[in-house]
Protein backbone atom coordinates (compact mmCIF):
# COMPACT_ATOMS: atom_id res chain seq x y z
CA UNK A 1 -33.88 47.47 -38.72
CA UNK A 2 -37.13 45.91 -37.63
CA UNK A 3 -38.47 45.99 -34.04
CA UNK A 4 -36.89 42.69 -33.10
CA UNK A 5 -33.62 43.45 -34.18
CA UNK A 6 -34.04 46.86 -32.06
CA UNK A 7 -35.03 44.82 -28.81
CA UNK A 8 -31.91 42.37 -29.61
CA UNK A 9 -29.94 45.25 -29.74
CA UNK A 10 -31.08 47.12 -26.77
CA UNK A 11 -30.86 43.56 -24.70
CA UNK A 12 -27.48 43.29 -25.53
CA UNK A 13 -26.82 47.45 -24.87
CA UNK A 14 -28.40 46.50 -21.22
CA UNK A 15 -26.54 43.29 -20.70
CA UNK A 16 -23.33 45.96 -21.20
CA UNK A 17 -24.77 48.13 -19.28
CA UNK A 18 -25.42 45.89 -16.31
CA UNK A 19 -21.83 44.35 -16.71
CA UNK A 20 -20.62 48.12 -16.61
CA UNK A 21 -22.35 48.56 -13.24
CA UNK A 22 -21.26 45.48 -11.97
CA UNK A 23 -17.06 46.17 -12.50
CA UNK A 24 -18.20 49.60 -11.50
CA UNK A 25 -19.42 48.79 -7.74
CA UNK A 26 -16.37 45.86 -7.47
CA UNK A 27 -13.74 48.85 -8.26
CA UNK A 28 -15.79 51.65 -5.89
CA UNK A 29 -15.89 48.76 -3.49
CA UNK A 30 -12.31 48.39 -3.98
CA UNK A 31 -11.28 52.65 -3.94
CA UNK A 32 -13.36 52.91 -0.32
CA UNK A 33 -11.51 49.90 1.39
CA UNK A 34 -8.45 51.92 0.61
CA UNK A 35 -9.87 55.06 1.51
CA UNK A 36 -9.21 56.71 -1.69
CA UNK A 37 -12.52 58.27 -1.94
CA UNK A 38 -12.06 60.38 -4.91
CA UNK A 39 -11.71 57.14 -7.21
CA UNK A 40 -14.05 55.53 -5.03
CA UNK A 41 -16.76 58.30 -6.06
CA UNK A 42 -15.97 58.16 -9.53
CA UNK A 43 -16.73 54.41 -9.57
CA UNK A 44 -19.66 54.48 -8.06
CA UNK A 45 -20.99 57.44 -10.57
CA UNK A 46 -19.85 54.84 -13.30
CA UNK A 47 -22.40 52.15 -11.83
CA UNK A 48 -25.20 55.15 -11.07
CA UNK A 49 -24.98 56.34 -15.01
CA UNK A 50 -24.92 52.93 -15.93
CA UNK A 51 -27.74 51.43 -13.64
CA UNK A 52 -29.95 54.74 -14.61
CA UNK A 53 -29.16 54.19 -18.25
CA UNK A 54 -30.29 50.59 -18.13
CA UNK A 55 -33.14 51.17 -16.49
CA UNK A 56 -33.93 53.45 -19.68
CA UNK A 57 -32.78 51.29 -22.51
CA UNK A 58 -35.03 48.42 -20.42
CA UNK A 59 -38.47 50.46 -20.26
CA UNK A 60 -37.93 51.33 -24.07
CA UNK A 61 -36.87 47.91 -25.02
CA UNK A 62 -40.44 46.30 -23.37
CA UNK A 63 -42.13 49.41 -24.61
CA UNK A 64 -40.86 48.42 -28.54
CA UNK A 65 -41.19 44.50 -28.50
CA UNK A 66 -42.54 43.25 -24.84
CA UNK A 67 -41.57 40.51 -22.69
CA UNK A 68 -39.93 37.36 -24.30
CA UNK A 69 -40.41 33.71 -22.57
CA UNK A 70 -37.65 31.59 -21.87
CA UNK A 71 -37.07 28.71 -24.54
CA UNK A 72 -35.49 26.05 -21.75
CA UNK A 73 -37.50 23.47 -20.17
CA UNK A 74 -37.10 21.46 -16.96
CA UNK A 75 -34.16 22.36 -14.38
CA UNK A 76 -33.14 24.94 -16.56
CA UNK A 77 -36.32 27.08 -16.57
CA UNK A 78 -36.52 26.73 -12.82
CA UNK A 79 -32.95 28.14 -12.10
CA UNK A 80 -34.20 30.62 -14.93
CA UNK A 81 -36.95 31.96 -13.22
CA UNK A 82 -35.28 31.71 -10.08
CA UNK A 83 -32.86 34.14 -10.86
CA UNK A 84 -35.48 36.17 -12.87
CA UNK A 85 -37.39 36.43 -9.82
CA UNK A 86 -34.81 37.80 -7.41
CA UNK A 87 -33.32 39.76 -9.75
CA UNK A 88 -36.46 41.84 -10.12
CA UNK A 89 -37.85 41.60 -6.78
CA UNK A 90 -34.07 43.08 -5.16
CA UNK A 91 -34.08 45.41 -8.44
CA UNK A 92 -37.28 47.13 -7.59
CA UNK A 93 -35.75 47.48 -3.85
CA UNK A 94 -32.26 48.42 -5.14
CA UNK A 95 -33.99 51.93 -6.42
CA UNK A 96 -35.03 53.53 -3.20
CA UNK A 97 -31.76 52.34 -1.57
CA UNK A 98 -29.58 53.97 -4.18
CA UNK A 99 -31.67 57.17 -4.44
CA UNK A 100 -31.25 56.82 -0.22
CA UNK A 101 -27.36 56.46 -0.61
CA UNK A 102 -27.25 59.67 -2.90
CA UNK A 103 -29.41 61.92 -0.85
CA UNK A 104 -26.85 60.73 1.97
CA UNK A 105 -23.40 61.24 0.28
CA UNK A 106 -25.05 65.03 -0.98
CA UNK A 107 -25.93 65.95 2.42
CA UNK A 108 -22.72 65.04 3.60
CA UNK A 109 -23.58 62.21 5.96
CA UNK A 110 -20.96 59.65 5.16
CA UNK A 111 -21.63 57.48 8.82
CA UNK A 112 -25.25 57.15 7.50
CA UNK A 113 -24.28 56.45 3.83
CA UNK A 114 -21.86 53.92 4.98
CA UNK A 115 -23.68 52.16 7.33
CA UNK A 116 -26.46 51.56 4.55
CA UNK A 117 -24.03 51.13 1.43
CA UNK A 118 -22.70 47.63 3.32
CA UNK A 119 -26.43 46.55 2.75
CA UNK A 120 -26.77 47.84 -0.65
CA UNK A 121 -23.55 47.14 -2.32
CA UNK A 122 -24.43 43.52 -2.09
CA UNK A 123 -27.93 44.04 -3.58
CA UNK A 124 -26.82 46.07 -6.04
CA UNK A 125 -23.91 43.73 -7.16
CA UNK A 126 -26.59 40.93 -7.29
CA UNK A 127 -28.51 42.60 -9.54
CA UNK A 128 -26.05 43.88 -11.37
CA UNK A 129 -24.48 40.13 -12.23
CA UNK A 130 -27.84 38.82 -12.69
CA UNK A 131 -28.56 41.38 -14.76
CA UNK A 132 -25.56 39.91 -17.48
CA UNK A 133 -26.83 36.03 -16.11
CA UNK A 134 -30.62 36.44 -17.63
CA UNK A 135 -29.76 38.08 -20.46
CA UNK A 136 -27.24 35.42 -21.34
CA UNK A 137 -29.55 32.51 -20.64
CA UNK A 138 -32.55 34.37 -22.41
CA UNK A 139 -30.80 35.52 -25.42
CA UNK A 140 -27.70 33.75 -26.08
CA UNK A 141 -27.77 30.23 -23.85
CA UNK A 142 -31.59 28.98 -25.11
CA UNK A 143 -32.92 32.07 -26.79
CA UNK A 144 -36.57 32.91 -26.28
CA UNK A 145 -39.90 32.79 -27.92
């Protein structure tokens, strides 16, 4: 297996990964709004594991063959780069939010870590579903260069 083959592998590993998180959060979501909080906590250690794990697979997959640039042109590269763009720029503010959400929930101060989870669980879905949305557009929709 060459290094290109690696990164294709890892991409797709990370697009899993991402779609993991994503049904992760939507069934958490689901668990707390029924106030079963046991499921609701194993969820939401589902989308953790899998959102730490990506990050991972990510760093090593740049690390082994870079960044790639999108193949589309016109519209398609805008809406591209849109998403790229917000995906990363919400990604980067995800971490401190989750890490904030953890310390919370360990600590034992559910007001606190429910009040901010209604502002991250839709950042963290977004990113999530993005996530799946570039990788499909980079490596399946127009491939990259």
């Amino acid at each position: 297996m060459d290094r290109t083959q690696l990164g294709d592998m890892l991409a797709l590993v990370n697009a899993s990964l991402n779609t993991t998180s994503a049904v992760a959060l939507f069934t958490g979501f689901y668990f707390v709004k029924r106030r079963s909080l046991h499921m609701h906590r194993r969820a939401m250690l589902t989308a953790l594991t899998a959102s730490a794990l990506f990050l991972v697979f990510y760093v090593t997959r740049v690390v082994i063959t870079g960044t790639h640039e999108f193949a589309g042109e016109g519209a398609a590269r805008a809406v591209y780069l849109s998403i790229l763009f917000s995906h990363i720029v919400l990604a980067v503010l995800l971490v401190p939010l989750v890490l904030r959400l953890v310390y919370l929930v360990r600590r034992r101060r559910f007001r606190m870590h429910a009040r901010l989870a209604r502002w991250t669980f839709p950042i963290w879905a977004y990113v999530s579903v993005t996530g799946l949305v570039v990788y499909l557009l980079l490596y399946q929709v127009y491939g990259y260069r």
